[in-house]
N, C-alpha and C. Protein backbone atom coordinates (compact mmCIF):
# COMPACT_ATOMS: atom_id res chain seq x y z
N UNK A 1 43.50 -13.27 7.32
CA UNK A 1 42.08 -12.96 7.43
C UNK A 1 41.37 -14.05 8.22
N UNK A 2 40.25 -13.69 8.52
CA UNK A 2 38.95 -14.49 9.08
C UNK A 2 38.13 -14.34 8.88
N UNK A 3 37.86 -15.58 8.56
CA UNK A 3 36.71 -15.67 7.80
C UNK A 3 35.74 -17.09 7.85
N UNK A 4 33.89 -16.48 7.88
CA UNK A 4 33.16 -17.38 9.30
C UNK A 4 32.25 -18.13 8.04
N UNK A 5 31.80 -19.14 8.59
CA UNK A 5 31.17 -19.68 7.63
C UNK A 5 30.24 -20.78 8.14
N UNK A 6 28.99 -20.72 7.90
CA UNK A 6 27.89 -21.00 8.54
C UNK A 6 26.60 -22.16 7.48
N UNK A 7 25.87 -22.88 7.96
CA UNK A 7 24.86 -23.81 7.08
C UNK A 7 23.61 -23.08 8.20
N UNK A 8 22.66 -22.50 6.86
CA UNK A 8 21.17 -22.29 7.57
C UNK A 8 20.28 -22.86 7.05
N UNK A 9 19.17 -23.29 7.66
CA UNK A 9 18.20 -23.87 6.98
C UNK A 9 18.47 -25.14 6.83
N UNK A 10 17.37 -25.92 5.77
CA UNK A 10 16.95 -27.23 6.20
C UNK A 10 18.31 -28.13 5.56
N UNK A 11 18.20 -29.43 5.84
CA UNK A 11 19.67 -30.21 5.52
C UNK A 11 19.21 -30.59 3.96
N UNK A 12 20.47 -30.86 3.08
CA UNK A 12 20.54 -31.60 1.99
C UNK A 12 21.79 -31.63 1.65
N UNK A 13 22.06 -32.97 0.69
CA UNK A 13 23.50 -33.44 0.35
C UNK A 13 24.67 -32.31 0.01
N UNK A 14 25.61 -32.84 0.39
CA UNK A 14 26.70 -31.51 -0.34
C UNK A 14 27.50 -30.34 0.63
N UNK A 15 26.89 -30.87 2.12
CA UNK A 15 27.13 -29.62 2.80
C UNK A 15 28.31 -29.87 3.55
N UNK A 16 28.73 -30.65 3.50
CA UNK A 16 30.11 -30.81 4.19
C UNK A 16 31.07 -31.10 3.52
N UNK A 17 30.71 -31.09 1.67
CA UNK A 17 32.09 -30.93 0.99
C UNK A 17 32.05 -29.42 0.61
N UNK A 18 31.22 -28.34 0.63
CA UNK A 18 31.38 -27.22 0.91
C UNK A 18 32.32 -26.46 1.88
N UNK A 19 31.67 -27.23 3.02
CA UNK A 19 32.77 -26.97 4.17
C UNK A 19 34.12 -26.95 4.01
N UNK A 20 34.21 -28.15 3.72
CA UNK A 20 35.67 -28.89 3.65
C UNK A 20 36.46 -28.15 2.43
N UNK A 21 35.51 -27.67 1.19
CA UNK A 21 36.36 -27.22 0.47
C UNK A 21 36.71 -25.68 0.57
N UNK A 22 35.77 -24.90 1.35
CA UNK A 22 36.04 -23.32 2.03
C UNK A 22 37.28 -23.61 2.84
N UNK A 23 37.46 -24.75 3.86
CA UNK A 23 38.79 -25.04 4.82
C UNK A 23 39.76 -24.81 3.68
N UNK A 24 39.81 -25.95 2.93
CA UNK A 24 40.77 -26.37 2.29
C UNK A 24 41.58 -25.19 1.09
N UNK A 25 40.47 -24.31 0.51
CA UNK A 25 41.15 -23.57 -0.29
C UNK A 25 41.50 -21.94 0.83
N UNK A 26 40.78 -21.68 1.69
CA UNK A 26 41.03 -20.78 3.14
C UNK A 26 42.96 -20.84 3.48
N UNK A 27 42.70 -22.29 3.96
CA UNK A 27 43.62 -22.53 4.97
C UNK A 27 45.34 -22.72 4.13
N UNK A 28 44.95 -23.83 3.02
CA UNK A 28 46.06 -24.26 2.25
C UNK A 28 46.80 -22.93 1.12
N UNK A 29 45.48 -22.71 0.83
CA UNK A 29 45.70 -21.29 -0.63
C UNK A 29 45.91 -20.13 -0.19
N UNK A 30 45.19 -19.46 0.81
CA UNK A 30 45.03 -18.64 1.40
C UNK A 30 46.01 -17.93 2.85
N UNK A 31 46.31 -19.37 3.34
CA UNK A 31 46.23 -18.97 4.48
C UNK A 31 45.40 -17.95 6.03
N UNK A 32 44.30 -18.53 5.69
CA UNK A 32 43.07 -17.89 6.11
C UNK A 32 42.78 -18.48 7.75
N UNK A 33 42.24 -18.12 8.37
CA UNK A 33 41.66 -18.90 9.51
C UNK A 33 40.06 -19.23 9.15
N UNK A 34 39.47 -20.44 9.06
CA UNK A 34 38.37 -20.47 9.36
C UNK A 34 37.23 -20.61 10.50
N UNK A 35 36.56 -20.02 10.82
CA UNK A 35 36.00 -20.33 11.91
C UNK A 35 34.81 -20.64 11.53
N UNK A 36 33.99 -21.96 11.86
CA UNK A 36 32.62 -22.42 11.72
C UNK A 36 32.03 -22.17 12.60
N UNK A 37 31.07 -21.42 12.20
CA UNK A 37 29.53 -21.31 13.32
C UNK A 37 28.72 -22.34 13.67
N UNK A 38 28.37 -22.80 14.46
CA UNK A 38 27.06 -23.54 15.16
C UNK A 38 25.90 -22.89 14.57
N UNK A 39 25.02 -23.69 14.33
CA UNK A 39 23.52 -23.70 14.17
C UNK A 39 23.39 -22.66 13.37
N UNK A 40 23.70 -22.29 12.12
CA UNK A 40 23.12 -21.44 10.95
C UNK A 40 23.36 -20.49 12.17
N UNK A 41 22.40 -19.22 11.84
CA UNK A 41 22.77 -17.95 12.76
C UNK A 41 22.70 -17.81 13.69
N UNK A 42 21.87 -18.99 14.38
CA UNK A 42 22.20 -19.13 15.76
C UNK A 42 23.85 -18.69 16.53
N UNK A 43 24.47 -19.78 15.73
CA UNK A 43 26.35 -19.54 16.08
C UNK A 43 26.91 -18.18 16.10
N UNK A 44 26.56 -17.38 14.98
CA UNK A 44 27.13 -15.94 15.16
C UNK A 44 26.21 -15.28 16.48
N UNK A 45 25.33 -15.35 16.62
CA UNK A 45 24.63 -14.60 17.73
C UNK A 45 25.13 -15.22 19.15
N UNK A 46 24.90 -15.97 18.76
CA UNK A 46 25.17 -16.45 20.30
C UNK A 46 27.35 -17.01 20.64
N UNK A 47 27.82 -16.62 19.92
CA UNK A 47 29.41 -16.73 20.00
C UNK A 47 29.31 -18.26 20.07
N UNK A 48 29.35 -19.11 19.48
CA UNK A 48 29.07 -20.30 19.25
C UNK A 48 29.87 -20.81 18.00
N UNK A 49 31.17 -21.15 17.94
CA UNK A 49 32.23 -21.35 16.84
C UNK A 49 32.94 -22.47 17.04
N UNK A 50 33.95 -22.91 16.35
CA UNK A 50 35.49 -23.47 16.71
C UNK A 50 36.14 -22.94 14.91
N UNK A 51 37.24 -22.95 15.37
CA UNK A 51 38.44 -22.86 14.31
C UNK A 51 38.19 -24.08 13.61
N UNK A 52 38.22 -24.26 12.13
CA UNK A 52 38.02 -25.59 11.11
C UNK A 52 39.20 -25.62 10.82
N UNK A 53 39.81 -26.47 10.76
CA UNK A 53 40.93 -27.12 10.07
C UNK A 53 40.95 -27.84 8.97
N UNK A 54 42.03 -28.25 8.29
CA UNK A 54 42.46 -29.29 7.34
C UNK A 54 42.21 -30.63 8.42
N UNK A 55 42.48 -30.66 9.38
CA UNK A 55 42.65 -31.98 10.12
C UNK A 55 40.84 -31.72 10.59
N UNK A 56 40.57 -31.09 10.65
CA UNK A 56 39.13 -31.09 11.76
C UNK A 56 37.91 -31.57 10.80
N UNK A 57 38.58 -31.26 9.73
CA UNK A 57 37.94 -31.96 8.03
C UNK A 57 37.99 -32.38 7.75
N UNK A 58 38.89 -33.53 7.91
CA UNK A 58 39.41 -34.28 7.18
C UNK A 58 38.48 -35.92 7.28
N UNK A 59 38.02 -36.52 6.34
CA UNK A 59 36.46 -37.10 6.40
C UNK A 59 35.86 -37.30 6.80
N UNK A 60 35.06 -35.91 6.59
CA UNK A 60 33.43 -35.61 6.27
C UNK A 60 32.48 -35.81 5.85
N UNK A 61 33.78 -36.18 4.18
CA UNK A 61 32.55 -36.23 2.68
C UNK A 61 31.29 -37.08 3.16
N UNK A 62 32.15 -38.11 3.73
CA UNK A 62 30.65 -39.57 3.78
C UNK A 62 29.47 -39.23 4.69
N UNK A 63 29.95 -38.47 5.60
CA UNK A 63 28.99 -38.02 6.75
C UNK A 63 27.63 -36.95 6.28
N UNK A 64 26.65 -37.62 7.01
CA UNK A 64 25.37 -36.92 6.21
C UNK A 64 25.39 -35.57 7.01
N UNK A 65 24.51 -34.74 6.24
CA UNK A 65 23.88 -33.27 7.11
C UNK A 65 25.16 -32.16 7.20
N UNK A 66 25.25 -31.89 8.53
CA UNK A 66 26.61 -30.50 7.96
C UNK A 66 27.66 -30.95 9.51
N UNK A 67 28.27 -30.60 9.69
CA UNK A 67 29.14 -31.00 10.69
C UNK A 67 29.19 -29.43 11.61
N UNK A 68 28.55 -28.45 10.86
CA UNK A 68 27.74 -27.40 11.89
C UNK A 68 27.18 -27.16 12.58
N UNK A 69 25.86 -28.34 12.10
CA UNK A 69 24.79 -27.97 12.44
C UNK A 69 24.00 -26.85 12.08
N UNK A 70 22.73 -26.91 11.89
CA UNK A 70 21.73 -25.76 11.10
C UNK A 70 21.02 -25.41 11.79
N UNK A 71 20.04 -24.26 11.16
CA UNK A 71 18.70 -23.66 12.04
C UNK A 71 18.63 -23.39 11.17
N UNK A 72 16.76 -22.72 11.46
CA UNK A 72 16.10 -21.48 10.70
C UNK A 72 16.48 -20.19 11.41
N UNK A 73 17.37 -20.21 12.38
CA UNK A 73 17.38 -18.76 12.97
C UNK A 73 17.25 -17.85 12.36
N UNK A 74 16.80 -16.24 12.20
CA UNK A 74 16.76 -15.32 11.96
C UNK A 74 17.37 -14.47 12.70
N UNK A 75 18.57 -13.51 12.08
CA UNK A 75 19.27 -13.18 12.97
C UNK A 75 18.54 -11.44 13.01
N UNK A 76 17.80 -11.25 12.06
CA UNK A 76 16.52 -10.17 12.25
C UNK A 76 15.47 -9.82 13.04
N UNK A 77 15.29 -11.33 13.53
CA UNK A 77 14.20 -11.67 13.95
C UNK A 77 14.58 -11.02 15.74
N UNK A 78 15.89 -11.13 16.17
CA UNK A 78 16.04 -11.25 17.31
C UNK A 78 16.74 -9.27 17.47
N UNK A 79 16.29 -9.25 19.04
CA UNK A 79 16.87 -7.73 19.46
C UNK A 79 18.24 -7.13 19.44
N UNK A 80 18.85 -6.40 17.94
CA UNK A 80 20.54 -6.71 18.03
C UNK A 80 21.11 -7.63 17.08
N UNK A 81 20.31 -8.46 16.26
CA UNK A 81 20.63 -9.74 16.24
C UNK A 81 21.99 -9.28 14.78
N UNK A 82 21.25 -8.26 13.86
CA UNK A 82 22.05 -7.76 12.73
C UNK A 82 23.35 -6.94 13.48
N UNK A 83 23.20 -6.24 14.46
CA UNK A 83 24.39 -5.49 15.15
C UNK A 83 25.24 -6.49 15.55
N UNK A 84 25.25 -7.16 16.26
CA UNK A 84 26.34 -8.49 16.64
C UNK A 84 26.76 -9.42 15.72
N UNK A 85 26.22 -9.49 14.63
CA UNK A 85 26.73 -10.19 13.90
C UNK A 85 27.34 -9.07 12.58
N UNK A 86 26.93 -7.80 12.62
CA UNK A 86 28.39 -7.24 11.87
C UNK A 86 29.62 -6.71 12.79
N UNK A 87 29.50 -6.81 14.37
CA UNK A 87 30.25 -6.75 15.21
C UNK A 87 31.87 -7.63 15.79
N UNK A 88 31.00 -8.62 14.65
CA UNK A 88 32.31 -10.15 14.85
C UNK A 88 32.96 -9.60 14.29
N UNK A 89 34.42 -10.45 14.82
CA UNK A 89 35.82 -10.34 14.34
C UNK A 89 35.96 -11.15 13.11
N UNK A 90 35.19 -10.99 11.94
CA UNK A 90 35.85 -11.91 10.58
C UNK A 90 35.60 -10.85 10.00
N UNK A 91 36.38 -11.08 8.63
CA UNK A 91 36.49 -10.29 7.29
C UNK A 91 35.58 -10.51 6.75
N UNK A 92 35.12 -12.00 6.98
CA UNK A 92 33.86 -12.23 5.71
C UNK A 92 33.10 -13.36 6.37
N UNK A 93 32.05 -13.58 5.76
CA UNK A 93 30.84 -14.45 6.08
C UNK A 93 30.70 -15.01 5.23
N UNK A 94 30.40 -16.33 5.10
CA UNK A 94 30.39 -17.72 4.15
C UNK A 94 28.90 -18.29 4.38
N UNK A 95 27.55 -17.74 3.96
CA UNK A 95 26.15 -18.59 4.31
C UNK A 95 26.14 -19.63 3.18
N UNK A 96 25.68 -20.59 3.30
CA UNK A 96 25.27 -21.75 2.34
C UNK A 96 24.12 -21.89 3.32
N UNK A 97 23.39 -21.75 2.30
CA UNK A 97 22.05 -21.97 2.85
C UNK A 97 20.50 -21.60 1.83
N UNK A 98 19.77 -21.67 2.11
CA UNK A 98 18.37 -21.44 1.19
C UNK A 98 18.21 -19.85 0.96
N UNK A 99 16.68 -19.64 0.76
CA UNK A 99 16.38 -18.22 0.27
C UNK A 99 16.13 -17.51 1.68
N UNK A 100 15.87 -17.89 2.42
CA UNK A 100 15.63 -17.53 4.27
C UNK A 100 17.45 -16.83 4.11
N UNK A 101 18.24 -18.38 4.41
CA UNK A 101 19.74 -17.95 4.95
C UNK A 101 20.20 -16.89 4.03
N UNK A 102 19.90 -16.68 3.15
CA UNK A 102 21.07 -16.30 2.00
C UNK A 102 20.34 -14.58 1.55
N UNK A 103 18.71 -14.64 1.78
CA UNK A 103 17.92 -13.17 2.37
C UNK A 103 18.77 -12.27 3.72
N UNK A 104 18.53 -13.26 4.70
CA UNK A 104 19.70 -12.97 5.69
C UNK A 104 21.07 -12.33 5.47
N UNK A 105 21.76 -12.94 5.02
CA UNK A 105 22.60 -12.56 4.43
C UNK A 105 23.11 -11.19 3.14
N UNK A 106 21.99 -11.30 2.40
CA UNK A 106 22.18 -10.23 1.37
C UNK A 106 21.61 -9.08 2.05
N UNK A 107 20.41 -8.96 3.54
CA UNK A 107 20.12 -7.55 4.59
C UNK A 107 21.47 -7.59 5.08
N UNK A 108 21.92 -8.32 6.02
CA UNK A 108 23.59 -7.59 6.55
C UNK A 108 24.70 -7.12 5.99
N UNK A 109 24.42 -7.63 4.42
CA UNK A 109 25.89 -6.57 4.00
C UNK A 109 25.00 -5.81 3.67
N UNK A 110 23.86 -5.48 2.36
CA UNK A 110 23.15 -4.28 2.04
C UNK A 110 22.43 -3.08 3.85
N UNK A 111 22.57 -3.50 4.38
CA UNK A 111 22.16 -2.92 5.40
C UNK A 111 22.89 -2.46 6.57
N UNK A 112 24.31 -3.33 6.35
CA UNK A 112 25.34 -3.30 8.08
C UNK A 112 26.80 -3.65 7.45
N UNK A 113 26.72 -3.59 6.45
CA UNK A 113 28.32 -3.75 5.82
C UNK A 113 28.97 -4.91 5.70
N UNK A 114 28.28 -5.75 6.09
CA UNK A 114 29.07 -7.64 6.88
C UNK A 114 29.46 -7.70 5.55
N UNK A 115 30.65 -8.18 4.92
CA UNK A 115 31.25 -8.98 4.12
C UNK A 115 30.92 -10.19 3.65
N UNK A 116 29.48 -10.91 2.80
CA UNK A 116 28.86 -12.26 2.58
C UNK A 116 29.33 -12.59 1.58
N UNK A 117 29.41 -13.90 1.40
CA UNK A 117 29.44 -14.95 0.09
C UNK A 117 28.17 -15.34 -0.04
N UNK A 118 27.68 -15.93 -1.02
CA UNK A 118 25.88 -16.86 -0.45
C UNK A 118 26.46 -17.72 -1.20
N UNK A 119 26.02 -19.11 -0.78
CA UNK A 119 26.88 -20.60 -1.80
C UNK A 119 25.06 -20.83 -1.43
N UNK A 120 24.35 -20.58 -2.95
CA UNK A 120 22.95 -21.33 -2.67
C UNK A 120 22.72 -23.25 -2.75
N UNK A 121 22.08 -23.42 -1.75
CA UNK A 121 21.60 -24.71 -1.38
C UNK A 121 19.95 -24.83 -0.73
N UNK A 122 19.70 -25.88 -1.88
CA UNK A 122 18.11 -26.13 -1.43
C UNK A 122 17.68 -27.24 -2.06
N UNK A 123 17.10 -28.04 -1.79
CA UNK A 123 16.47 -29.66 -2.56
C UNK A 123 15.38 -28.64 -3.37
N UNK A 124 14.87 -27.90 -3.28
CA UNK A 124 13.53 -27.11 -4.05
C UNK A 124 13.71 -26.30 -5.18
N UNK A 125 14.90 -26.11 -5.72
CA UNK A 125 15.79 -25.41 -6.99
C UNK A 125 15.12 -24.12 -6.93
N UNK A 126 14.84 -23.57 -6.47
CA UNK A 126 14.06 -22.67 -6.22
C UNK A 126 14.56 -21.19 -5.80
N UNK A 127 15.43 -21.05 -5.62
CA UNK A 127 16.41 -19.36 -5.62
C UNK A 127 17.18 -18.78 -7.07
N UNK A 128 16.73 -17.33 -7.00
CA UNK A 128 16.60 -16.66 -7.78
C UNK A 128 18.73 -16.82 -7.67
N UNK A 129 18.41 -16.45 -9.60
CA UNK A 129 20.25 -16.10 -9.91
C UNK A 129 20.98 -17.33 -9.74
N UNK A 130 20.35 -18.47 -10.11
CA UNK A 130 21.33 -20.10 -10.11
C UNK A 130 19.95 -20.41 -10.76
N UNK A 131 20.89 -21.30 -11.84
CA UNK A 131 20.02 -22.40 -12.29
C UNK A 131 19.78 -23.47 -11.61
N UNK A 132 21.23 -23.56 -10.79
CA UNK A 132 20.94 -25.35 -10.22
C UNK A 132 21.61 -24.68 -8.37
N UNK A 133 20.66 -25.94 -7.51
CA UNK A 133 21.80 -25.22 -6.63
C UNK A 133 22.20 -26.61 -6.00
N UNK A 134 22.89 -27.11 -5.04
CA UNK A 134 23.50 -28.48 -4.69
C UNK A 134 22.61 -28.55 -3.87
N UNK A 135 21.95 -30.20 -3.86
CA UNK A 135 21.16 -30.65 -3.23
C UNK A 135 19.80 -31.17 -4.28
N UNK A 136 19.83 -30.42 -5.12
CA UNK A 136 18.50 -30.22 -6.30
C UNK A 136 18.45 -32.23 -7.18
N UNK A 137 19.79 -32.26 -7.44
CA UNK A 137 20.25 -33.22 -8.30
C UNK A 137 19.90 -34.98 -7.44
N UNK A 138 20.19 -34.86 -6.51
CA UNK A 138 19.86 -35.74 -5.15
C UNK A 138 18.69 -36.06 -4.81
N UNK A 139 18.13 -34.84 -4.43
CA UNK A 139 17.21 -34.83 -4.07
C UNK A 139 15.31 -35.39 -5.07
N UNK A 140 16.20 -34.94 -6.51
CA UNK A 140 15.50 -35.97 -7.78
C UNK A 140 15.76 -37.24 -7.22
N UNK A 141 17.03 -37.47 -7.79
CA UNK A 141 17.34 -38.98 -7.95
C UNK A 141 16.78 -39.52 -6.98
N UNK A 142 16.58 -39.25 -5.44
CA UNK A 142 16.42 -40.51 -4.69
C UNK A 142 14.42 -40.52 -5.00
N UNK A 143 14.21 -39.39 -4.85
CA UNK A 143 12.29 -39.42 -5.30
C UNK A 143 12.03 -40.73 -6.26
N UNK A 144 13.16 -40.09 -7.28
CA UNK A 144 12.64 -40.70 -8.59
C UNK A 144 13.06 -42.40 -8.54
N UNK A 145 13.93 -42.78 -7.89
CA UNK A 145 14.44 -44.40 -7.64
C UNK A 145 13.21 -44.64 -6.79
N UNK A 146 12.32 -43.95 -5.23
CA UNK A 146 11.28 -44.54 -4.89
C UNK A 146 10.50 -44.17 -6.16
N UNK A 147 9.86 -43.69 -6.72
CA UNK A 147 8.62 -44.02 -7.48
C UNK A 147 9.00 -45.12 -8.49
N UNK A 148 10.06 -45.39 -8.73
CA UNK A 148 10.06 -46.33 -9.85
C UNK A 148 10.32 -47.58 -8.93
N UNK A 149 10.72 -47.62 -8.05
CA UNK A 149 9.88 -48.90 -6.63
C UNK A 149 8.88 -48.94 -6.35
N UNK A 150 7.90 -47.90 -6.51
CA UNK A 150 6.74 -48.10 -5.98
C UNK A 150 5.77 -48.62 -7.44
N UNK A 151 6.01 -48.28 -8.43
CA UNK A 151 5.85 -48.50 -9.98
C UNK A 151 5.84 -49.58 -9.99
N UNK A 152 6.58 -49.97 -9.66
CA UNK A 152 7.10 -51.63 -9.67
C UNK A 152 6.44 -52.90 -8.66
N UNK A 153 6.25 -52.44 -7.31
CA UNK A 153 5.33 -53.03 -6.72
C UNK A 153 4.00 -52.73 -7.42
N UNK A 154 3.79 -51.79 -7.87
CA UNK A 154 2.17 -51.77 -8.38
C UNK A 154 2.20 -52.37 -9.26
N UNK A 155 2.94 -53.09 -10.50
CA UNK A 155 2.71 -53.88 -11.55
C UNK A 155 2.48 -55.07 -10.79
């Protein structure tokens, strides 16, 4: 199989051991091909990929942001944009991404058949059907270490 897998929307921690772990259980368990998209939906629209590997992954973890690259693209937004992207050659679609990417996502299979996963991610905890989503936990902690610096200069 093939199978595509994409980061939309804004950056937060976590997104490239996602990656790495879609490669890793794809490629090793599976025997899957992965192919990563460029720029959230930008990449499917515009044929914008490479094949991910075990080696092409291989450390990431430390590296900030996504090794994709993101957008807000809307692949709705554009003329075609839902036809070409249930037109690709994968079995399935992998979005990690917010309530934008992962909306996206739940119109092309309910609407065009595309095959989605949604792996929700957002610093704003804020999507329906997850209590927690990656990025949420981080995105406290570092707030909360500045205010208790800034707490601290104010005493």
């Amino acid at each position: 199989m093939r199978i595509g897998v994409l980061t939309g929307g804004g950056d937060c921690p976590g997104l490239n051991a996602v990656i790495r772990a879609v490669v890793r259980k794809g490629v090793d368990v599976h025997g899957h091909a992965i192919l990563g998209y460029r720029d959230g939906w930008r990449g499917p629209l515009e044929g914008s990929f490479s094949e991910l590997t075990i080696e092409s992954t291989s450390g990431i973890l430390p590296r900030g942001g996504t090794i994709l690259g993101s957008s807000r693209t809307n692949p709705f937004a554009r003329d075609g944009g839902p036809q070409a992207i249930a037109a690709l050659e994968v079995d399935g679609l992998i979005a990690i991404g917010g309530e934008d990417t992962l909306g996206a996502a739940a119109r092309l299979h309910s609407e065009h058949g595309v095959p989605v996963v949604g792996v929700p991610k957002t610093i704003d905890n804020d999507l329906g059907g997850t209590d927690r989503t990656f990025g949420f936990d981080t995105a406290v902690h570092v707030a909360t270490e500045a205010i208790d610096r800034l707490h601290t200069t104010a005493e």
